[in-house]
Protein backbone atom coordinates (compact mmCIF):
# COMPACT_ATOMS: atom_id res chain seq x y z
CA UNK A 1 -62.53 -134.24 -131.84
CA UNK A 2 -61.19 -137.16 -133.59
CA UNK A 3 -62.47 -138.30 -136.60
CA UNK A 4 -62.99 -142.49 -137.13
CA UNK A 5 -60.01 -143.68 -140.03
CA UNK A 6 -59.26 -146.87 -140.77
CA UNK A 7 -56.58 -148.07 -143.00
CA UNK A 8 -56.48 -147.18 -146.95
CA UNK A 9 -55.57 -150.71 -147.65
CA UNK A 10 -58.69 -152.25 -145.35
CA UNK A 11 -60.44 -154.61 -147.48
CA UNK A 12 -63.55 -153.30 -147.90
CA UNK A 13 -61.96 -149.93 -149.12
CA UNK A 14 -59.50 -152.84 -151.65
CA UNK A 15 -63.42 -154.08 -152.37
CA UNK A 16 -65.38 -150.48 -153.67
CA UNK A 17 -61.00 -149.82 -155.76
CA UNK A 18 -61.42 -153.04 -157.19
CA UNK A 19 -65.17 -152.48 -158.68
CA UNK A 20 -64.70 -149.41 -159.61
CA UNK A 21 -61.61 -150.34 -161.73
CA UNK A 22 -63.88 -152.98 -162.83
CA UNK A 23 -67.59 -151.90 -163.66
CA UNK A 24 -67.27 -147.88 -162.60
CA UNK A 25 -69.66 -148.50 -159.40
CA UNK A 26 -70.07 -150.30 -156.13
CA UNK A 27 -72.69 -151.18 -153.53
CA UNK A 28 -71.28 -152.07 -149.63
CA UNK A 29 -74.64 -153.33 -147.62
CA UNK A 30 -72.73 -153.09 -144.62
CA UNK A 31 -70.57 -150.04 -144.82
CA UNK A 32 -71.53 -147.69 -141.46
CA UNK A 33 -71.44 -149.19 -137.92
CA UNK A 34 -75.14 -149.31 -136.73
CA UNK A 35 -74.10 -146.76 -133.95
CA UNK A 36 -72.83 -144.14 -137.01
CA UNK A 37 -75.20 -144.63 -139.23
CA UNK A 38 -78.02 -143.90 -136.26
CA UNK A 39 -75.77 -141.02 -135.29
CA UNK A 40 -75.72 -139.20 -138.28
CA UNK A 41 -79.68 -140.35 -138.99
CA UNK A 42 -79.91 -138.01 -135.63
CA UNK A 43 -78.26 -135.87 -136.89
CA UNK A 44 -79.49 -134.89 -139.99
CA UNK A 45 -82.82 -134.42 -138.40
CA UNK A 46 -81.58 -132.24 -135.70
CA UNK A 47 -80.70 -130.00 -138.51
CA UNK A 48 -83.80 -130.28 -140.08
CA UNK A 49 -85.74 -129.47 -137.25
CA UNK A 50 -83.61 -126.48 -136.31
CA UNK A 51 -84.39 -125.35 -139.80
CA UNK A 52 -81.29 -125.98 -141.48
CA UNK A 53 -81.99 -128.19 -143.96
CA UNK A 54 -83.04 -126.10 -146.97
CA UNK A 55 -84.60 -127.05 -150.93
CA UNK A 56 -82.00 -128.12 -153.00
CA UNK A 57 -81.19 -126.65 -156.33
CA UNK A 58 -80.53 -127.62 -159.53
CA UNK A 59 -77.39 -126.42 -161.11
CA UNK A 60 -74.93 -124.28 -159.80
CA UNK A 61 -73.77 -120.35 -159.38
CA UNK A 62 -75.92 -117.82 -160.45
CA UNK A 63 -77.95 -120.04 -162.57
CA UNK A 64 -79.17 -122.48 -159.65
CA UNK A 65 -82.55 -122.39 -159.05
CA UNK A 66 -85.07 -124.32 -156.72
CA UNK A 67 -87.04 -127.23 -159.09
CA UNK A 68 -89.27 -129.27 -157.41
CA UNK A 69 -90.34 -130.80 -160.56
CA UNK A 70 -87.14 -132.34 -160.74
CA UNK A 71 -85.72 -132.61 -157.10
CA UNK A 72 -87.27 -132.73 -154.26
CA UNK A 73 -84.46 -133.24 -151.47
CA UNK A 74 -83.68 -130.99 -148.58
CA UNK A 75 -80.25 -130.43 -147.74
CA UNK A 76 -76.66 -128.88 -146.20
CA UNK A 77 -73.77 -129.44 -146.09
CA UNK A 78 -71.46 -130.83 -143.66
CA UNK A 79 -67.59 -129.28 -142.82
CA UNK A 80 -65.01 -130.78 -139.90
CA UNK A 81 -65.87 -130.02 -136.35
CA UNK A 82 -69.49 -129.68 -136.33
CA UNK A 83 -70.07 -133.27 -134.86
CA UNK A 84 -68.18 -135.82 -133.78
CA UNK A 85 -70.60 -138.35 -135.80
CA UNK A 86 -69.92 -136.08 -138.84
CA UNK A 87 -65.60 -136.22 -138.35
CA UNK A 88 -66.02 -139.96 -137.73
CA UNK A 89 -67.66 -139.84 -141.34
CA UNK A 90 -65.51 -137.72 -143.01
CA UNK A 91 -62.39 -139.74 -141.86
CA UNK A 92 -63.77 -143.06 -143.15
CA UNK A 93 -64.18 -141.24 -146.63
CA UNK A 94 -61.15 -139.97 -146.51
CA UNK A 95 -59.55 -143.10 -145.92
CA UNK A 96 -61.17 -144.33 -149.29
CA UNK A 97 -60.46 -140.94 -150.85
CA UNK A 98 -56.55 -142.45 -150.32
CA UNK A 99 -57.39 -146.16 -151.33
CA UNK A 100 -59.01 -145.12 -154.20
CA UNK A 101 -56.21 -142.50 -155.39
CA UNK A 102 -53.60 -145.29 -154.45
CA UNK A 103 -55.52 -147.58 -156.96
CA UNK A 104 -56.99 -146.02 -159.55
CA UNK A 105 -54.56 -142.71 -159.44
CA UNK A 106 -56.93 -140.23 -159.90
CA UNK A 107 -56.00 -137.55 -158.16
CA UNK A 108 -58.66 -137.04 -155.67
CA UNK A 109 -57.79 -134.07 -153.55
CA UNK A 110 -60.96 -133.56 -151.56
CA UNK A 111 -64.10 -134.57 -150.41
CA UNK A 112 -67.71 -132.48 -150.17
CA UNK A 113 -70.68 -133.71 -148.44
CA UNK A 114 -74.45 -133.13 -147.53
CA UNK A 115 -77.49 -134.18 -145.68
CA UNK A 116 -80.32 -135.00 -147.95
CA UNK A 117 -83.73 -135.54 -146.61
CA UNK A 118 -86.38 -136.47 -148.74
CA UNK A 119 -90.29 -135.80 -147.59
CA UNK A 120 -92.68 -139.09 -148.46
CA UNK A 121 -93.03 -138.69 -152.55
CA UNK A 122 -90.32 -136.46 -152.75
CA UNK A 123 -87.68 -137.46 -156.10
CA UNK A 124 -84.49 -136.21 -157.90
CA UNK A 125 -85.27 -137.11 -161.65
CA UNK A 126 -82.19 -138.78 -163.98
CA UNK A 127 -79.41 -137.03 -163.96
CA UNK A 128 -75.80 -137.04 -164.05
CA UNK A 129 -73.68 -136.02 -160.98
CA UNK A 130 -71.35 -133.79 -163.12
CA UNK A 131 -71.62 -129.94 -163.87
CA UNK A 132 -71.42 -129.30 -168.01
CA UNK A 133 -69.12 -126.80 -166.77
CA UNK A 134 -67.05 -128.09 -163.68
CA UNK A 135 -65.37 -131.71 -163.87
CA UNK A 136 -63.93 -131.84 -160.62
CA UNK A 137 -66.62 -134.05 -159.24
CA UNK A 138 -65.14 -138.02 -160.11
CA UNK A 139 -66.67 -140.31 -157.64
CA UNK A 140 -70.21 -140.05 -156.48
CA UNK A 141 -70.93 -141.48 -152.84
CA UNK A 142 -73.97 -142.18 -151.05
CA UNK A 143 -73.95 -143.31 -147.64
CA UNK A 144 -77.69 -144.23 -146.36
CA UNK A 145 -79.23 -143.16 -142.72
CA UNK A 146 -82.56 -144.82 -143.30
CA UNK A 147 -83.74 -147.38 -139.98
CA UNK A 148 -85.60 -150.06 -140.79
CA UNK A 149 -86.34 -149.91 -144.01
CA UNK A 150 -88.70 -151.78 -146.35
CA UNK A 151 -88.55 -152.41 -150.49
CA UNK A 152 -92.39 -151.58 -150.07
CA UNK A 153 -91.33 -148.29 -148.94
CA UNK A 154 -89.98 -147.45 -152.10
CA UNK A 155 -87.01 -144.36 -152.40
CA UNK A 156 -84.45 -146.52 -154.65
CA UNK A 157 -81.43 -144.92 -155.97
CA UNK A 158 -82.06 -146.21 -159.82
CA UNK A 159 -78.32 -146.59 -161.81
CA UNK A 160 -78.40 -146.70 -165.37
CA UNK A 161 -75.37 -149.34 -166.29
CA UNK A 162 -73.86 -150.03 -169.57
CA UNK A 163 -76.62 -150.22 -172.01
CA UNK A 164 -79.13 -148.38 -170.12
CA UNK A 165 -79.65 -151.03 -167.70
CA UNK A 166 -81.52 -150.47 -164.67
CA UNK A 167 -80.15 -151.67 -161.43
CA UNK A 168 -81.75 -150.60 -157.99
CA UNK A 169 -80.39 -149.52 -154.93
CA UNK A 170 -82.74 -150.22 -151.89
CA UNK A 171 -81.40 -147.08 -149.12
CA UNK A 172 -81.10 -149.14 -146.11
CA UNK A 173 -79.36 -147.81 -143.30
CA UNK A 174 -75.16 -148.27 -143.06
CA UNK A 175 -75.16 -149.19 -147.09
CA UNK A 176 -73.07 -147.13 -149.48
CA UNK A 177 -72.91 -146.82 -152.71
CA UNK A 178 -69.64 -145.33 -154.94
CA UNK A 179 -69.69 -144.76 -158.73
CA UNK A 180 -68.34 -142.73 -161.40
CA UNK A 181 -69.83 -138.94 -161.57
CA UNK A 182 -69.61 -138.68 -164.91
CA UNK A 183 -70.77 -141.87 -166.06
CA UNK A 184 -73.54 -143.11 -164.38
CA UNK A 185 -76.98 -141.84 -164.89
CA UNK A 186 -78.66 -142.03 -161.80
CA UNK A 187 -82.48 -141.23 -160.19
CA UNK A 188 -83.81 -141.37 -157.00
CA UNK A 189 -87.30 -143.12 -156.93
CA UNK A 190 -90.42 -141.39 -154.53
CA UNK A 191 -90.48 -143.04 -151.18
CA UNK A 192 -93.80 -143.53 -148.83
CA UNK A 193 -91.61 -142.29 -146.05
CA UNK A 194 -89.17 -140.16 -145.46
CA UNK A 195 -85.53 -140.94 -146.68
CA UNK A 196 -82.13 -139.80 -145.15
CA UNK A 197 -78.81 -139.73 -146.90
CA UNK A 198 -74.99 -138.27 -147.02
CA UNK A 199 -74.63 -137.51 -150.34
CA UNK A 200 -71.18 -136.59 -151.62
CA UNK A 201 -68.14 -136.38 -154.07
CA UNK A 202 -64.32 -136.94 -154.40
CA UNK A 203 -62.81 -133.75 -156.33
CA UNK A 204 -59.65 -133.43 -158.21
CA UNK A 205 -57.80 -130.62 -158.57
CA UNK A 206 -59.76 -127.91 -161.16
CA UNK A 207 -58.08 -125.63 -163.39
CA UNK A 208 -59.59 -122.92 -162.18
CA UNK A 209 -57.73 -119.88 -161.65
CA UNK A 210 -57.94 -118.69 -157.97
């Protein structure tokens, strides 16, 4: 199956290098083809009608638990050779895993991804994409699945920039979004219907023992 690359120095990939370098985030409106993004939209609820999506939890290890009160998203995640809209994903992020390590040297060794439905009201209060205990995670990126979709509707990803400022993210369909893990409070805001992302990171290397 052959996953969709395009080249590390494309301009759009020079684009998201350049503002993170600049500002620590970036928002592409037009980021998926149409025929991707509605791929993976049918995807994702393939999976969740097979059952497969399941409550996420907040933290990690033996300490996660299931928090409604604080997120409300169903998800899994996604590995190579499941589906050919899936590879064609994960080969345009790892083409900007490359741009980004090429420009900003950070040593981004891999890439880890999930659906994430939301049910109408469903949120994921403010939070930071970084474990206390685990720094691998350096670049957030969210990748929106949503057709159609209206500001009425609601379901914003909500940034806090420098100074606290609030900047809003509307999830339309083909948009992504890339910022710092560790530095960017972020929420997402209850939506009137339901809301479809791939939600992932860019890892360096831990210094974990194996």
């Amino acid at each position: 199956m052959r996953a969709m690359q395009i080249s590390s120095d494309h301009p759009l990939l020079l684009r998201i290098v350049d503002d993170l370098a600049e500002r620590g985030w970036s928002q592409q409106n037009i980021f998926l083809p149409l025929d991707l993004t509605r791929a993976l939209a049918a995807e994702c609820r393939k999976r969740a009608a097979e059952g497969e999506l399941a409550p996420a939890a907040v933290g990690r290890g033996p300490t996660s638990e299931i928090r409604e009160g604080i997120r409300g998203d169903h998800i899994q995640w996604i590995d190579p050779g499941q589906a050919e809209a899936c590879d064609s994903y994960l080969g345009l992020m790892d083409s900007l895993r490359e741009a980004i390590n090429r420009g900003l040297f950070l040593g981004l060794e891999d890439f880890e991804s999930h659906f994430a439905m939301y049910p109408p009201g469903a949120f994921y209060l403010k939070h930071l994409d970084r474990f206390r205990d685990d720094d691998r995670r350096m670049v957030s990126a969210v990748v929106y699945l949503n057709d159609g979709w209206l500001p009425e509707h609601g379901g914003q990803l909500r940034m806090y920039l420098d100074n606290e400022r609030a900047y809003d993210v509307q999830p339309t369909g083909g948009c992504l979004v890339v910022f710092l893990s560790g530095e960017v409070p972020h929420e997402v805001l209850p939506a009137t219907r339901e809301r479809l992302s791939l939600t992932g990171w860019f890892r360096r290397r831990g210094n974990e023992p194996f």
